[in-house]
Each structure stands twice: as C-alpha cells, then as structure tokens.
Protein backbone atom coordinates (compact mmCIF):
# COMPACT_ATOMS: atom_id res chain seq x y z
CA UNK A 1 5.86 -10.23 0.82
CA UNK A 2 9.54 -10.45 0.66
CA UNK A 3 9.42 -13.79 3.30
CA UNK A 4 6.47 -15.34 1.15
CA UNK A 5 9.14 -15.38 -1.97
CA UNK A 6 12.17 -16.56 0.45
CA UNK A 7 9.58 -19.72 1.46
CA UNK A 8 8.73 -20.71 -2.32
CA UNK A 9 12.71 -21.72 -2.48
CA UNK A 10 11.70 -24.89 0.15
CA UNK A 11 9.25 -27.74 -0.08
CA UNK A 12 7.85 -29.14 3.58
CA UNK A 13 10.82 -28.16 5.12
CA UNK A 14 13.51 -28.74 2.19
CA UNK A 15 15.46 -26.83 0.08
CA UNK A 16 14.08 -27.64 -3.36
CA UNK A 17 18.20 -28.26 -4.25
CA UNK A 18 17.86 -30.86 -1.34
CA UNK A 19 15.25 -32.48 -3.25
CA UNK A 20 16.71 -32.62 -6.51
CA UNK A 21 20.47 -33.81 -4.93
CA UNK A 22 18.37 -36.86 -3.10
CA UNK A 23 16.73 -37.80 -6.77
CA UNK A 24 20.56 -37.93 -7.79
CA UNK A 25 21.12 -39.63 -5.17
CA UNK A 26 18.45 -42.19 -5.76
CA UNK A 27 19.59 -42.70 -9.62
CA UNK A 28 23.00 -43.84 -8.02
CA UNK A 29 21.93 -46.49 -5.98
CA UNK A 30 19.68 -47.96 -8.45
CA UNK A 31 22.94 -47.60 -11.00
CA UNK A 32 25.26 -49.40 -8.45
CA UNK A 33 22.03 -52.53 -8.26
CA UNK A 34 21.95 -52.45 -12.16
CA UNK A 35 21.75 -55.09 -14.18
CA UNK A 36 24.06 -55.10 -17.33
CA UNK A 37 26.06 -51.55 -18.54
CA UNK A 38 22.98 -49.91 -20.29
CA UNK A 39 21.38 -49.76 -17.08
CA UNK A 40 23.88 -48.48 -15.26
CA UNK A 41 24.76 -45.52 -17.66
CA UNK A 42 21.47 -44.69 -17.72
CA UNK A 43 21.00 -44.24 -13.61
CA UNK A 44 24.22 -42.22 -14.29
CA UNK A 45 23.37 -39.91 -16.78
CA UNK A 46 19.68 -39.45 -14.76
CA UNK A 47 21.99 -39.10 -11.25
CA UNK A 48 23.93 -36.54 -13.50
CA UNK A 49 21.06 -34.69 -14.92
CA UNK A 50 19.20 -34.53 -10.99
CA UNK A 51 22.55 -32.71 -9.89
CA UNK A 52 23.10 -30.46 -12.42
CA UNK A 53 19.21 -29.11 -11.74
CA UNK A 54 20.37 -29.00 -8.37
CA UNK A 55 23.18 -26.78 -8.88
CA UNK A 56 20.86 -24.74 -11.62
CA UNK A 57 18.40 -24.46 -8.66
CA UNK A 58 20.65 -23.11 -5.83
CA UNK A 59 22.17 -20.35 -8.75
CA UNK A 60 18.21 -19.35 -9.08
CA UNK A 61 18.07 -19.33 -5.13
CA UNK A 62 21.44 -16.64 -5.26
CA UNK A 63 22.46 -19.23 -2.83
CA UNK A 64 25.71 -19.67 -6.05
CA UNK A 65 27.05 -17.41 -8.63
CA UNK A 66 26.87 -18.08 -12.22
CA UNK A 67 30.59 -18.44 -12.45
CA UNK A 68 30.86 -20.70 -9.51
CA UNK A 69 28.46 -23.14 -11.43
CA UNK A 70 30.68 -22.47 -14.87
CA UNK A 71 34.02 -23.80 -13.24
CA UNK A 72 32.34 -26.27 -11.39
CA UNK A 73 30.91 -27.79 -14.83
C-alpha cells in the first residue's frame, strides 16, 4: 500500500513538480515571443504561478520543508 501512495506523486514517468516546472517553463518562452508588455507580464506572472505550485507540490511530496519554501519565497 505504502508504494501505491509513493507512485501517485508521478505522472507516466514524471514527477508531478516536473510537470508543473515545464508549464513554467512553457509560460517563459511564450513571454520572451510576446507581443507588446501586457503579454509578456502575463506569461510571467503564469511562469510564476506554475513554479510556485511546483515548489507547493514537492513540500506535499516531503521531497522540501516548509521553511525551505518560506526563505525561498
């Protein structure tokens, strides 16, 4: 039972983190191909959000401790 809860933490092979950090990392290239400053902080603040659920997901994964994610903020 224990290794059926250790697998819900990855998604066809991923690290749902993983997942969430290539999102961000999708936001930022459509910011740098933007067209005009609203666009662009818009991909940023979406880029932002992605990572910060990233780093939210690998605290609920105890891969991170709560204060490592409050200094890193």
């Amino acid at each position: 039972m224990v290794e059926l809860c250790a697998l819900r933490h990855y998604v066809f092979g991923m690290k749902q983190s993983d997942l969430l950090r290539e999102n961000a990392d999708n936001c930022l290239q459509l910011a740098e191909g933007a067209e005009g400053q609203p666009a662009f902080r818009r991909y940023m603040r979406m880029a932002n959000a992605w990572r910060a659920l990233a780093n939210e997901q690998d605290w609920l994964d105890g891969e991170v401790s709560p204060l490592a994610l409050y200094r890193k903020g």
